[in-house]
N, C-alpha and C. Protein backbone atom coordinates (compact mmCIF):
# COMPACT_ATOMS: atom_id res chain seq x y z
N UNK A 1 30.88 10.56 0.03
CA UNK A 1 31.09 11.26 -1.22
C UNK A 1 30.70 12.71 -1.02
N UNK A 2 31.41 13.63 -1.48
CA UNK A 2 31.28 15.04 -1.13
C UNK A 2 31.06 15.31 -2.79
N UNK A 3 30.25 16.54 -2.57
CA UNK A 3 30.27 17.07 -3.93
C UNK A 3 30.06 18.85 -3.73
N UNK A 4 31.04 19.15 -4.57
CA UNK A 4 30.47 21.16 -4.54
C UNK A 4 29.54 21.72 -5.44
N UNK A 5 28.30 22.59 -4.98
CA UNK A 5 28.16 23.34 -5.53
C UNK A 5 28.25 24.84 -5.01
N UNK A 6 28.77 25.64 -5.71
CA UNK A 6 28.97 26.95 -5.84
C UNK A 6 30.47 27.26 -4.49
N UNK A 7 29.67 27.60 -3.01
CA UNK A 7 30.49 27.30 -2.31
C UNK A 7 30.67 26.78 -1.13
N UNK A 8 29.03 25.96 -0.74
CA UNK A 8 28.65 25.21 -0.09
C UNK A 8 29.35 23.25 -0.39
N UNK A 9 29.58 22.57 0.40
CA UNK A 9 29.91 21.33 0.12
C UNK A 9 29.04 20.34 1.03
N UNK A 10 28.29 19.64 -0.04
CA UNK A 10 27.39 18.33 0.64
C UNK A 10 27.83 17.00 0.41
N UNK A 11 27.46 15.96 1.71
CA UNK A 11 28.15 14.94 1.60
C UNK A 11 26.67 14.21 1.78
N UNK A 12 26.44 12.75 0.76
CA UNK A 12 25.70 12.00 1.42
C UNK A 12 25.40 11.82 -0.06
N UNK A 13 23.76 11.36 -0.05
CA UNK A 13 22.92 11.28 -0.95
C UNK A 13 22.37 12.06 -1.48
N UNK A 14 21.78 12.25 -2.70
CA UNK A 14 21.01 13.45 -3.34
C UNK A 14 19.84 13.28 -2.37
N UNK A 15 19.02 12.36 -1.86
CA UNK A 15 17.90 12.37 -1.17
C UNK A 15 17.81 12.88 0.14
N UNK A 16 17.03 13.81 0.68
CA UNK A 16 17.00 14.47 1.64
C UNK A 16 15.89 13.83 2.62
N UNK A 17 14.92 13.26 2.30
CA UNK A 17 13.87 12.30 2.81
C UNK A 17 12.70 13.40 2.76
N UNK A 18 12.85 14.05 1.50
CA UNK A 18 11.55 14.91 1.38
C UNK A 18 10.17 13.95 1.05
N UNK A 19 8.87 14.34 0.50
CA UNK A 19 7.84 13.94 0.97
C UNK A 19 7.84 13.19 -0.56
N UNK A 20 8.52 13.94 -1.94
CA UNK A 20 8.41 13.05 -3.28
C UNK A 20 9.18 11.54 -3.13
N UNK A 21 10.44 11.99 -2.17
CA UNK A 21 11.19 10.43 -1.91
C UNK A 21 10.52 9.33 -1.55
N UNK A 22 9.62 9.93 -0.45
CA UNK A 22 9.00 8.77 0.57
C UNK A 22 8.06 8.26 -0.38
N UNK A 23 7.34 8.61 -1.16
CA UNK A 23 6.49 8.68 -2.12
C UNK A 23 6.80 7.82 -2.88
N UNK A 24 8.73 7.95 -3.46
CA UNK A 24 8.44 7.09 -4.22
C UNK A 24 9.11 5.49 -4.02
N UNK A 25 9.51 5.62 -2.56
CA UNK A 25 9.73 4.39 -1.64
C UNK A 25 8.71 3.58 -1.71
N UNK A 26 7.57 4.45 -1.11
CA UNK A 26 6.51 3.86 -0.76
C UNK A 26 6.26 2.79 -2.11
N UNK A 27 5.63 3.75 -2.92
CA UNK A 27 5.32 3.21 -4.33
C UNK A 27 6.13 1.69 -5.25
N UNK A 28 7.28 1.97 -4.19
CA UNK A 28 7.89 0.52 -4.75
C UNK A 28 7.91 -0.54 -3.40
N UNK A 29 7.77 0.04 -2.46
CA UNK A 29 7.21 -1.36 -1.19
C UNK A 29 5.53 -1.06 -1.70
N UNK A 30 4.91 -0.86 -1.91
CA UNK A 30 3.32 -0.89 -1.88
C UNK A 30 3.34 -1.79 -3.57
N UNK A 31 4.12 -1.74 -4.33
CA UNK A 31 4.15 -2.32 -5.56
C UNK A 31 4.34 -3.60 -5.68
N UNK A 32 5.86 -4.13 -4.67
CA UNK A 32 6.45 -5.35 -4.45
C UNK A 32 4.94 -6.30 -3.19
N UNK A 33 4.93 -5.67 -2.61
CA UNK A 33 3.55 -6.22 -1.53
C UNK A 33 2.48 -6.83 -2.52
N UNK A 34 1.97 -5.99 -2.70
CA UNK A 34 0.87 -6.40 -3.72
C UNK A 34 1.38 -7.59 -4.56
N UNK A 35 2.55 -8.17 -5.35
CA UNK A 35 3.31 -8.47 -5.85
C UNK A 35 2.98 -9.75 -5.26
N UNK A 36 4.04 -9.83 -3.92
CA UNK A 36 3.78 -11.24 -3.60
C UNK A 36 2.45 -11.63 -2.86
N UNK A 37 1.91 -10.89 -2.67
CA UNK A 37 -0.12 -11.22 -2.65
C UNK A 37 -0.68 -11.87 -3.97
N UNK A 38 -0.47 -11.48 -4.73
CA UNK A 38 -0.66 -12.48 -5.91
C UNK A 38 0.02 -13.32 -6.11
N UNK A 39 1.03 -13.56 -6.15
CA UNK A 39 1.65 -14.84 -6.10
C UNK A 39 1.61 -15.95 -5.03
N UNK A 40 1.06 -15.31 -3.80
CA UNK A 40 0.83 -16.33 -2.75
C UNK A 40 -0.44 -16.28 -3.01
N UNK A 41 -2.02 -15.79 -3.48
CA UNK A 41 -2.97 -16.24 -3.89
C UNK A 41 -3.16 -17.21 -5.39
N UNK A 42 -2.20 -16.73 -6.04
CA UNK A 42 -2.31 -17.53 -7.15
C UNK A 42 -2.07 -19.50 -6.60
N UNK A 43 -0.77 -19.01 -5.78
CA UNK A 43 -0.51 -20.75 -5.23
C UNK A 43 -1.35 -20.91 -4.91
N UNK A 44 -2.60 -20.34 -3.63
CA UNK A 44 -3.11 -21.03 -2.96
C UNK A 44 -3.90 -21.93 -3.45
N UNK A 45 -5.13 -20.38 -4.74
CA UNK A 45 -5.32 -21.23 -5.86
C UNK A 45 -5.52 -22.73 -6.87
N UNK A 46 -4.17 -22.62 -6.53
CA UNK A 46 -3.85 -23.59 -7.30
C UNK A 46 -4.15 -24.87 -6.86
N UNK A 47 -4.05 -24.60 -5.35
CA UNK A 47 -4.22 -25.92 -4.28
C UNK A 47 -5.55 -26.34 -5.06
N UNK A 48 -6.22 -26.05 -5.10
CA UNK A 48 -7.78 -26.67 -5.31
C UNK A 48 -7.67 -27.73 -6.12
N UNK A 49 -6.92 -27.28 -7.29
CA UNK A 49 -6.88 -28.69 -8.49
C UNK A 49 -5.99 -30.04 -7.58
N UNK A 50 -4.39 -29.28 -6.93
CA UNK A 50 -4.11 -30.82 -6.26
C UNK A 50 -4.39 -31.40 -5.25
N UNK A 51 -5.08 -30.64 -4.43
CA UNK A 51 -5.48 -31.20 -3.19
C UNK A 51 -6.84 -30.40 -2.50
N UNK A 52 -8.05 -30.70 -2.92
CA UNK A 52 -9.31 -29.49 -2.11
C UNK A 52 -8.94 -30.02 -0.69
N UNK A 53 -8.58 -30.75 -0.05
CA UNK A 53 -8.40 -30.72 1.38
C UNK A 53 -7.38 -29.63 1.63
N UNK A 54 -6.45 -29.66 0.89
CA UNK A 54 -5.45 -28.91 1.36
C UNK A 54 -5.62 -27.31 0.96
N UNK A 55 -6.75 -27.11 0.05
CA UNK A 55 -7.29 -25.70 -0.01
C UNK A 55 -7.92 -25.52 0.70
N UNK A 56 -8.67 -25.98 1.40
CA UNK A 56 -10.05 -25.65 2.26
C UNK A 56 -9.20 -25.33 3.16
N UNK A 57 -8.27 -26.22 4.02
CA UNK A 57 -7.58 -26.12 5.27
C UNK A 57 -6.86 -24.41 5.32
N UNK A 58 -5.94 -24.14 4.03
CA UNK A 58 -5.47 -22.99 4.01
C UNK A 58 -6.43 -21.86 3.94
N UNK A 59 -7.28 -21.95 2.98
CA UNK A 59 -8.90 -20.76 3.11
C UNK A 59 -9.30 -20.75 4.56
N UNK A 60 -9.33 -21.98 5.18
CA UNK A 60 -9.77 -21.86 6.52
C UNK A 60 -8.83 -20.95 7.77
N UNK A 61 -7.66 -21.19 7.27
CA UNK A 61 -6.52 -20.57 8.23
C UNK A 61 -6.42 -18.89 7.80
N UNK A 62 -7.45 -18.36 6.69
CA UNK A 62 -7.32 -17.13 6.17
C UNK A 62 -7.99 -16.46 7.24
N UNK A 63 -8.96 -17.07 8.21
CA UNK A 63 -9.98 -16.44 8.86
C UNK A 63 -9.63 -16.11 10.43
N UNK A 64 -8.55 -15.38 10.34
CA UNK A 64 -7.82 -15.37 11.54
C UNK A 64 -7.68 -13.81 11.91
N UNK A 65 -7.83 -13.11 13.34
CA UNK A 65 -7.66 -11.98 13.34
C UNK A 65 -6.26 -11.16 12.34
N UNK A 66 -5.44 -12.09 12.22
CA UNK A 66 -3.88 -11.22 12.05
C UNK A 66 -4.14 -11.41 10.49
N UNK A 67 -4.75 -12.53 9.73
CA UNK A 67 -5.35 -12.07 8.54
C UNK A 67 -6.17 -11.36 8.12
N UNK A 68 -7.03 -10.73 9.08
CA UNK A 68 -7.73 -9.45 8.40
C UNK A 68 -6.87 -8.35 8.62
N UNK A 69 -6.13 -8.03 9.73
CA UNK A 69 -5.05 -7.29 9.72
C UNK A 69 -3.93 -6.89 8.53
N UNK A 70 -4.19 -8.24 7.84
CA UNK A 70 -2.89 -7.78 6.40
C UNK A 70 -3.93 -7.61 5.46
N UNK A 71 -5.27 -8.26 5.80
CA UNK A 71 -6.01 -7.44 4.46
C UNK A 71 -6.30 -6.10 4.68
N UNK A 72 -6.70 -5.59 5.60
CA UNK A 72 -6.52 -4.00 5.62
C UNK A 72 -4.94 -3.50 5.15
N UNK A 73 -4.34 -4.10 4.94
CA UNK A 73 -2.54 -3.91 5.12
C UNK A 73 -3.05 -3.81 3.11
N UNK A 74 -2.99 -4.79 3.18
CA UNK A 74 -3.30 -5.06 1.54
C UNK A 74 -4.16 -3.78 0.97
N UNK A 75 -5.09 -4.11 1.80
CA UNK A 75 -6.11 -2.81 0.73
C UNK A 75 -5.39 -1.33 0.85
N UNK A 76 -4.31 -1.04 1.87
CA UNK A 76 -4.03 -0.01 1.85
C UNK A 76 -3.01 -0.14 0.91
N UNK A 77 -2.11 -1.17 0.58
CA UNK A 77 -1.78 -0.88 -0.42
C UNK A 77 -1.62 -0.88 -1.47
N UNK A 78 -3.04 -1.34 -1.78
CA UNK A 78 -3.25 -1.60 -3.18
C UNK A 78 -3.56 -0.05 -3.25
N UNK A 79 -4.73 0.41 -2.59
CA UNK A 79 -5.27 1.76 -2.65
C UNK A 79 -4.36 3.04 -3.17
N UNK A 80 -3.01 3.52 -2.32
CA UNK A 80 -2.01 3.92 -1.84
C UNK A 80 -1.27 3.77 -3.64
N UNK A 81 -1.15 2.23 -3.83
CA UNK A 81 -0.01 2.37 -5.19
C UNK A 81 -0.95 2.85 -6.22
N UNK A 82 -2.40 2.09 -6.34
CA UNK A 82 -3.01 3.23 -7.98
C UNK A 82 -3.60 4.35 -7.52
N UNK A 83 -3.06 5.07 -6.14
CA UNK A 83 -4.00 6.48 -6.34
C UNK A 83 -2.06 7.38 -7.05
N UNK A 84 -1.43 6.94 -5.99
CA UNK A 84 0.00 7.31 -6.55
C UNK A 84 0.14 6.98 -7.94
N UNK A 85 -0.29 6.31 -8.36
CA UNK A 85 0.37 5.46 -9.54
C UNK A 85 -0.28 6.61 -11.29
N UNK A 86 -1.70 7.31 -10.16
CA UNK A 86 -2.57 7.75 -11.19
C UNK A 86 -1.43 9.28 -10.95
N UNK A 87 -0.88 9.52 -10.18
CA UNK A 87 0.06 10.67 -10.18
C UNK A 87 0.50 10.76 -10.78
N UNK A 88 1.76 9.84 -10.77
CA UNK A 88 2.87 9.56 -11.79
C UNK A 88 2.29 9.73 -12.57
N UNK A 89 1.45 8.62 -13.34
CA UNK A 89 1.14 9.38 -14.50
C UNK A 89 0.65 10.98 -15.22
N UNK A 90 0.41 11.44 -14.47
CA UNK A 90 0.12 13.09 -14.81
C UNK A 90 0.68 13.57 -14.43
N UNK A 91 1.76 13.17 -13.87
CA UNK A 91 3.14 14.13 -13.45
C UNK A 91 4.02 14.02 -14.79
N UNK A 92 4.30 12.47 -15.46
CA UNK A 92 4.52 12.44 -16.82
C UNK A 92 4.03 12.70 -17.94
N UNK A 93 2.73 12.71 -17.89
CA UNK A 93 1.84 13.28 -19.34
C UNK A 93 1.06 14.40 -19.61
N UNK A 94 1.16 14.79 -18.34
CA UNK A 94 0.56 16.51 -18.45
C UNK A 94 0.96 17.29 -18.22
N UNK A 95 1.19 18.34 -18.81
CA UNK A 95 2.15 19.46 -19.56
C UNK A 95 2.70 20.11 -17.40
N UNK A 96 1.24 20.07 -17.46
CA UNK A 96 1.49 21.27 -15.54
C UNK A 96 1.40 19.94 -14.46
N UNK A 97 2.38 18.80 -14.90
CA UNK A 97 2.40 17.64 -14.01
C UNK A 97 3.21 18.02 -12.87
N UNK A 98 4.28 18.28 -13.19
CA UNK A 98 5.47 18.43 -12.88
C UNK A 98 5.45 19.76 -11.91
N UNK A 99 4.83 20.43 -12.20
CA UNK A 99 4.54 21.67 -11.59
C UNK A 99 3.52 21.27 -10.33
N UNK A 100 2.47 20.60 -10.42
CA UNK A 100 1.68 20.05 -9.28
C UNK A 100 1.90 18.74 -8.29
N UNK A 101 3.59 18.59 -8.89
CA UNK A 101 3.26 17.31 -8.23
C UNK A 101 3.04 17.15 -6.69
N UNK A 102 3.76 18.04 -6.06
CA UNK A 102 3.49 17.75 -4.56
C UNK A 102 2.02 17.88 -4.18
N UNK A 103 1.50 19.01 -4.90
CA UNK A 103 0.04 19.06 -4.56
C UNK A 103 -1.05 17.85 -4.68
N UNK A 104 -0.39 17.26 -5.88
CA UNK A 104 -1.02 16.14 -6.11
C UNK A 104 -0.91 15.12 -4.99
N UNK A 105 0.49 14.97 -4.32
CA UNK A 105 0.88 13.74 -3.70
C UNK A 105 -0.12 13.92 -2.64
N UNK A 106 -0.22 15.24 -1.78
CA UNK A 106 -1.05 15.72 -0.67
C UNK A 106 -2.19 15.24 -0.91
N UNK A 107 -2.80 15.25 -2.34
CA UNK A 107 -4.23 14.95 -2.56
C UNK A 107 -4.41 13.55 -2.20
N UNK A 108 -3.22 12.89 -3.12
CA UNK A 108 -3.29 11.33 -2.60
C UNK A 108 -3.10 10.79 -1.63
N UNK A 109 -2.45 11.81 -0.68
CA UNK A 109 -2.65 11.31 0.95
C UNK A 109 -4.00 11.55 1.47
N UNK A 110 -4.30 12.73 1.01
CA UNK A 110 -5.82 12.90 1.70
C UNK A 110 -6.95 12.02 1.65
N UNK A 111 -7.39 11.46 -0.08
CA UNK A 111 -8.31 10.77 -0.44
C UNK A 111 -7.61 8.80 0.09
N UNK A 112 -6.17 9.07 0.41
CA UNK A 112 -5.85 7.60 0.66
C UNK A 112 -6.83 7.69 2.35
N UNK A 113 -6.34 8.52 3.15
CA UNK A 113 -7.13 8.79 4.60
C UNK A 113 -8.69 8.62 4.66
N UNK A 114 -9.56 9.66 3.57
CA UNK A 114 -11.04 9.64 3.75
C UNK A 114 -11.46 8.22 3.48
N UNK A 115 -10.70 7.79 2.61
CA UNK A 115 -11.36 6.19 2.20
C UNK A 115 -10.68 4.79 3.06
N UNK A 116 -9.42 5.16 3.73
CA UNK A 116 -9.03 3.86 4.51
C UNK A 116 -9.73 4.59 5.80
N UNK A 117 -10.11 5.34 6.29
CA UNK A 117 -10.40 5.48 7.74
C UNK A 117 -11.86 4.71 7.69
N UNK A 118 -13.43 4.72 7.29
CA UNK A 118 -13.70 4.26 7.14
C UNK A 118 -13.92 2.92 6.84
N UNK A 119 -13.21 2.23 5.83
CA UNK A 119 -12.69 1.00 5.21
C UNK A 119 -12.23 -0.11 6.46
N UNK A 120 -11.17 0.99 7.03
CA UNK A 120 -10.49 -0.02 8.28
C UNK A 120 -11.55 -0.51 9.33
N UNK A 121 -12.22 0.74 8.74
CA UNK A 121 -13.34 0.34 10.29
C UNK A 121 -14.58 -1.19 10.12
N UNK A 122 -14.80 -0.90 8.70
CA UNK A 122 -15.76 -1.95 8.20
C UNK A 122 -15.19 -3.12 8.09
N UNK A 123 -13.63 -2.70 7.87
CA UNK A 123 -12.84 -4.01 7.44
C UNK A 123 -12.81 -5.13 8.73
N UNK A 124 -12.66 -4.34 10.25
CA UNK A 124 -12.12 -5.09 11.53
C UNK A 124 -13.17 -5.18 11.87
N UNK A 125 -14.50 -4.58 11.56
CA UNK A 125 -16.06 -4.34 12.49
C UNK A 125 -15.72 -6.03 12.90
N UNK A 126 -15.95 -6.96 12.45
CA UNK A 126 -16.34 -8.35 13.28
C UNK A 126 -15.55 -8.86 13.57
N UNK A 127 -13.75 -8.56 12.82
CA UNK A 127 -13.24 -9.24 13.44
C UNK A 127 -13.03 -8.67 15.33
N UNK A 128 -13.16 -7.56 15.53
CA UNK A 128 -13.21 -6.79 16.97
C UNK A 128 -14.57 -7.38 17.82
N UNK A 129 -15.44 -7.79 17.17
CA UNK A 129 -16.89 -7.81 17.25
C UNK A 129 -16.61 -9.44 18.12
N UNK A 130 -16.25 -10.29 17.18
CA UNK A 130 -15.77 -11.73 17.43
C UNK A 130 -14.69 -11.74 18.64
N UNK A 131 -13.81 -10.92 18.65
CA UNK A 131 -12.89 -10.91 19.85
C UNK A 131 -13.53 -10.19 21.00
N UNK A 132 -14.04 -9.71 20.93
CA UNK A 132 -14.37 -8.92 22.01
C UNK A 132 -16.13 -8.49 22.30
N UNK A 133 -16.65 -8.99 21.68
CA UNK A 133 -18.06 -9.12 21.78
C UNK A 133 -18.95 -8.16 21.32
N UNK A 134 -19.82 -7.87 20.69
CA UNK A 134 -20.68 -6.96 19.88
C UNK A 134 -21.31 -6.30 20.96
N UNK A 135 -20.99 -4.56 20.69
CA UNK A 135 -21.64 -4.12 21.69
C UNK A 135 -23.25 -3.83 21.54
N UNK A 136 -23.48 -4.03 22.70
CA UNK A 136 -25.34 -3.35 22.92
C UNK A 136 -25.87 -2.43 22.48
């Protein structure tokens, strides 16, 4: 699809893969994730009333290196969608939203970094610790 303005002609998508797009990609994979995390905790859940063998067994299979791996996965994006999420909203309800938004997004990359760099680290400390042995 081509379209003119003035006397330049562009073909493609309005989206250029600037940093608000990715943003608001992200915001809908970090939305849908979270999404089916509750719904696969709610089942698991649920196991308890029909079967506690069959909950314990699955709680037990939670304790696996590649499951702490998606819980850091998780916390980033839980983190990631309400620091974004607190954007949007003041990009919609405050008068100079719209005007800050990129600045804002930057912010929410920054404070998403100071708090998962840390986080990740506390998050894997044992599971790394357990694989590979606690150092001296």
């Amino acid at each position: 699809m081509a379209t003119t303005t003035g006397t330049a002609t562009r073909t493609g998508t309005l989206y250029r893969g600037g940093p608000g797009m990715w943003s608001w990609v992200a915001h809908r994979i970090t939305g849908v994730a979270v999404f089916f995390f509750l719904l696969v905790h709610v089942l698991d859940t649920a196991l308890v009333r029909v079967s506690p063998n069959a909950y314990d067994l699955v709680i037990a299979s939670y304790k696996t290196p590649i499951v702490n791996l998606l819980e850091v996965g998780l916390v980033a994006a839980v983190l990631f969608h309400a620091l974004n999420g607190i954007r949007i909203i003041l990009v919609d309800f405050w008068s100079k939203g719209p005007r800050y938004q990129r600045q804002m997004l930057w912010t929410v990359m920054a404070i998403w970094l100071v708090v998962m760099i840390p986080g990740t680290y506390f998050m894997l400390k044992h599971t790394v610790e357990s694989l590979f042995g606690a150092a001296s």
